[in-house]
Protein backbone atom coordinates (compact mmCIF):
# COMPACT_ATOMS: atom_id res chain seq x y z
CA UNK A 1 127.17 -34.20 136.15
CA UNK A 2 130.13 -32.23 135.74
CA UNK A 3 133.50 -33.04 135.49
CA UNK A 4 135.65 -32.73 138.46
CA UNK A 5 138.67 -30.11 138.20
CA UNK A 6 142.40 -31.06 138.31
CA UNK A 7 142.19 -29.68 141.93
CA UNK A 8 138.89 -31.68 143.17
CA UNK A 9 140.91 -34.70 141.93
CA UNK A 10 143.93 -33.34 143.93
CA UNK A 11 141.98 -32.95 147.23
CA UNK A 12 140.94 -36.95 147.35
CA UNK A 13 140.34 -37.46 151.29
CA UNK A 14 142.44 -40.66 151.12
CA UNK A 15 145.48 -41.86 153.34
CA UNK A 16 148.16 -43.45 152.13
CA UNK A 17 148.08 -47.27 152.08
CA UNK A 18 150.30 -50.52 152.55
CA UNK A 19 148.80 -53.65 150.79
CA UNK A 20 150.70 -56.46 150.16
CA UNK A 21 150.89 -57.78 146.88
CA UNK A 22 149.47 -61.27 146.05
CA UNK A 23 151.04 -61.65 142.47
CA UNK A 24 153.87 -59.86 140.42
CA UNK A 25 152.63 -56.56 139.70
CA UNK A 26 154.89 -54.00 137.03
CA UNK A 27 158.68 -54.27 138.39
CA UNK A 28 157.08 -55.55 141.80
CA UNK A 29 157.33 -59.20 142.68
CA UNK A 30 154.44 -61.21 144.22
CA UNK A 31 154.30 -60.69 148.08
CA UNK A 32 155.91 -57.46 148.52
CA UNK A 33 154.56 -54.38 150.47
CA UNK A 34 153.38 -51.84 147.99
CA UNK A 35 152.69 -48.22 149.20
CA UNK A 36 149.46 -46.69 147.40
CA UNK A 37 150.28 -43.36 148.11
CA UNK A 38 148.20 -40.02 147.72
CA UNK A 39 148.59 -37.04 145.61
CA UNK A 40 148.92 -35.01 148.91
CA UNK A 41 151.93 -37.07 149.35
CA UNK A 42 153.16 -36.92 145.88
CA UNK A 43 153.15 -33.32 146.26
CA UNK A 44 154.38 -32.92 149.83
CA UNK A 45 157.14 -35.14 148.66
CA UNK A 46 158.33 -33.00 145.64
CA UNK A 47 157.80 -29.44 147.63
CA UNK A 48 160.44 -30.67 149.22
CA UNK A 49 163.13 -30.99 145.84
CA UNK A 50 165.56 -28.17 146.29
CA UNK A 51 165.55 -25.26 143.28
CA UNK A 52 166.79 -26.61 140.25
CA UNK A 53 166.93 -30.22 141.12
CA UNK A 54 165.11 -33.02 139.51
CA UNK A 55 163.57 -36.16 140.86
CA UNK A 56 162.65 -39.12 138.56
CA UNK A 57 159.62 -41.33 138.66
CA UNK A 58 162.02 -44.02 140.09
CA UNK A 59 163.49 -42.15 142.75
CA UNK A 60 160.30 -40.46 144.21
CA UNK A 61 158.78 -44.39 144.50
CA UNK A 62 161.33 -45.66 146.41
CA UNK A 63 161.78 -42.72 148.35
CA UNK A 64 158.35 -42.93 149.16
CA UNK A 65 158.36 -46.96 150.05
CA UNK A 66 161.10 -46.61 152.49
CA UNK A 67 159.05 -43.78 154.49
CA UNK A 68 156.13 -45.74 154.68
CA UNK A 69 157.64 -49.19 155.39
CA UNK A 70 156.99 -50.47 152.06
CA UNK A 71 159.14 -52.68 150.03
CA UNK A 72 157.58 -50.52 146.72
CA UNK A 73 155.48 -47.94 145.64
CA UNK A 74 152.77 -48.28 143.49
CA UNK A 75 154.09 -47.08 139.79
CA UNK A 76 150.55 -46.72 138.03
CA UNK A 77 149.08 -44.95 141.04
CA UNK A 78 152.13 -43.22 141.65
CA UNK A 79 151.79 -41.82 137.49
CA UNK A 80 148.38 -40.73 137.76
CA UNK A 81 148.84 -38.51 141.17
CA UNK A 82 152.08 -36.96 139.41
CA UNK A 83 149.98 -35.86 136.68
CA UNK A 84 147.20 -34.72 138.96
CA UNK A 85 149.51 -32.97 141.28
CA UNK A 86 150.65 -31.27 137.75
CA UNK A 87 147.21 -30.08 136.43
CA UNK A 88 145.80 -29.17 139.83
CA UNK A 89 149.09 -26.76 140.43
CA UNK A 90 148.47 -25.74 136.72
CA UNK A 91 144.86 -24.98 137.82
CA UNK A 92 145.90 -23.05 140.77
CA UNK A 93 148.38 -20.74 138.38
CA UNK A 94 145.38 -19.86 135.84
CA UNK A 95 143.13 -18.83 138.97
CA UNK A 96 146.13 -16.80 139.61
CA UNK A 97 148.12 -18.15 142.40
CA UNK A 98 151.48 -16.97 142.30
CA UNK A 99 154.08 -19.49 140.94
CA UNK A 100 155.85 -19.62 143.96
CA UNK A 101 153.10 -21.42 146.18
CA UNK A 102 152.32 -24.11 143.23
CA UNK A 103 153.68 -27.20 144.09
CA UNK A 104 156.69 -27.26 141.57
CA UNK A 105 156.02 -30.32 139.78
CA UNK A 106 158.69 -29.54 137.08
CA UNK A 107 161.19 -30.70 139.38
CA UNK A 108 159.21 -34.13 139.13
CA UNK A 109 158.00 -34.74 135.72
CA UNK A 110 160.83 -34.89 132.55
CA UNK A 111 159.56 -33.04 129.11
CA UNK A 112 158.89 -35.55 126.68
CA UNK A 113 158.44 -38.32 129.43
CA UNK A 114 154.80 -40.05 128.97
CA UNK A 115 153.59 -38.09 132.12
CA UNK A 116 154.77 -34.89 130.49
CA UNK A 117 152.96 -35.58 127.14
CA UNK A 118 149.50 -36.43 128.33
CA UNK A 119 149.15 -33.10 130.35
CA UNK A 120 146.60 -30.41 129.31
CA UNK A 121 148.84 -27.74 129.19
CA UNK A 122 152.08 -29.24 127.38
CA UNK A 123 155.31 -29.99 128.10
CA UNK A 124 156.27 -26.10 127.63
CA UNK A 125 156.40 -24.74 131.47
CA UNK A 126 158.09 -28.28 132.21
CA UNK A 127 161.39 -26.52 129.93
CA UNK A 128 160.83 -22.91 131.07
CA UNK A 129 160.69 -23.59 134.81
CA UNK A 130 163.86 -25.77 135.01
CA UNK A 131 165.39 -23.21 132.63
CA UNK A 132 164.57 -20.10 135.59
CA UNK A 133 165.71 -22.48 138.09
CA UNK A 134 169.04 -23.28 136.97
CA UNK A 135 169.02 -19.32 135.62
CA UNK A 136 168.69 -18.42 139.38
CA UNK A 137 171.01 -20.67 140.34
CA UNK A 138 173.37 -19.86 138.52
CA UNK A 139 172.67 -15.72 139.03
CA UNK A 140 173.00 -16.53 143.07
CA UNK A 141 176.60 -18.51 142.08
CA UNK A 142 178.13 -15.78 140.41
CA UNK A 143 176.89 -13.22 142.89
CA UNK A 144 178.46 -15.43 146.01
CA UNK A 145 182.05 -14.82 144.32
């Protein structure tokens, strides 16, 4: 059987759950809701980080918890749909998709974090794509004054 693409993995049909958690799990204490989210939700969640702004790990799970009525999100769940949200946008770019309509999951994975270093591709268009961004950003400042 063959291996399913970055974007089969990416199209799950799964909803988001709330479990509650019968024992300490990671930095999340015994009894707590816990969101297992989706990677639709991952990336929903980081098409909406503005141009040239980053969102870490951290920030997107809690972000996430409080908008589902969870206490937590799930961080090893949470880990692997980052990196899936990654390789399926990655995916989408080499069947030639136009950056623009890739979910722009440089705005949600650091270079040289351990999400960054286990994808396919490297950590390369991590550091180029935050580099345009805050190029453009900086381009649309200086043509405001």
């Amino acid at each position: 059987m063959a291996r399913k693409t970055w974007i089969e993995k990416f199209r799950v049909d799964r909803q988001p759950e709330v479990k509650r958690t019968e024992k300490p799990f990671a930095d999340i204490p015994e009894n707590s809701l816990m969101l297992i989210a989706t990677p639709q939700l991952v990336a929903d969640y980081i098409r909406e980080i503005p141009p040239g702004t980053f969102v870490d790990t951290p920030t997107i799970r809690r972000d996430l918890a409080l908008t589902h009525g969870a206490d937590h999100t799930c961080p090893v769940t949470t880990g692997i749909f980052l990196r899936i949200v990654a390789e399926a946008a990655f995916e989408e770019m080499l069947s030639g998709k136009p950056l623009e309509e890739i979910t722009p999951f440089w705005r949600a994975i650091a270079p040289g974090s351990p999400t960054a270093k286990k994808l396919t591709f490297g950590q390369e268009l991590i550091q180029q794509q935050r580099a345009k961004e805050q190029d453009e950003i900086e381009h649309d400042a200086s043509d405001a004054h």
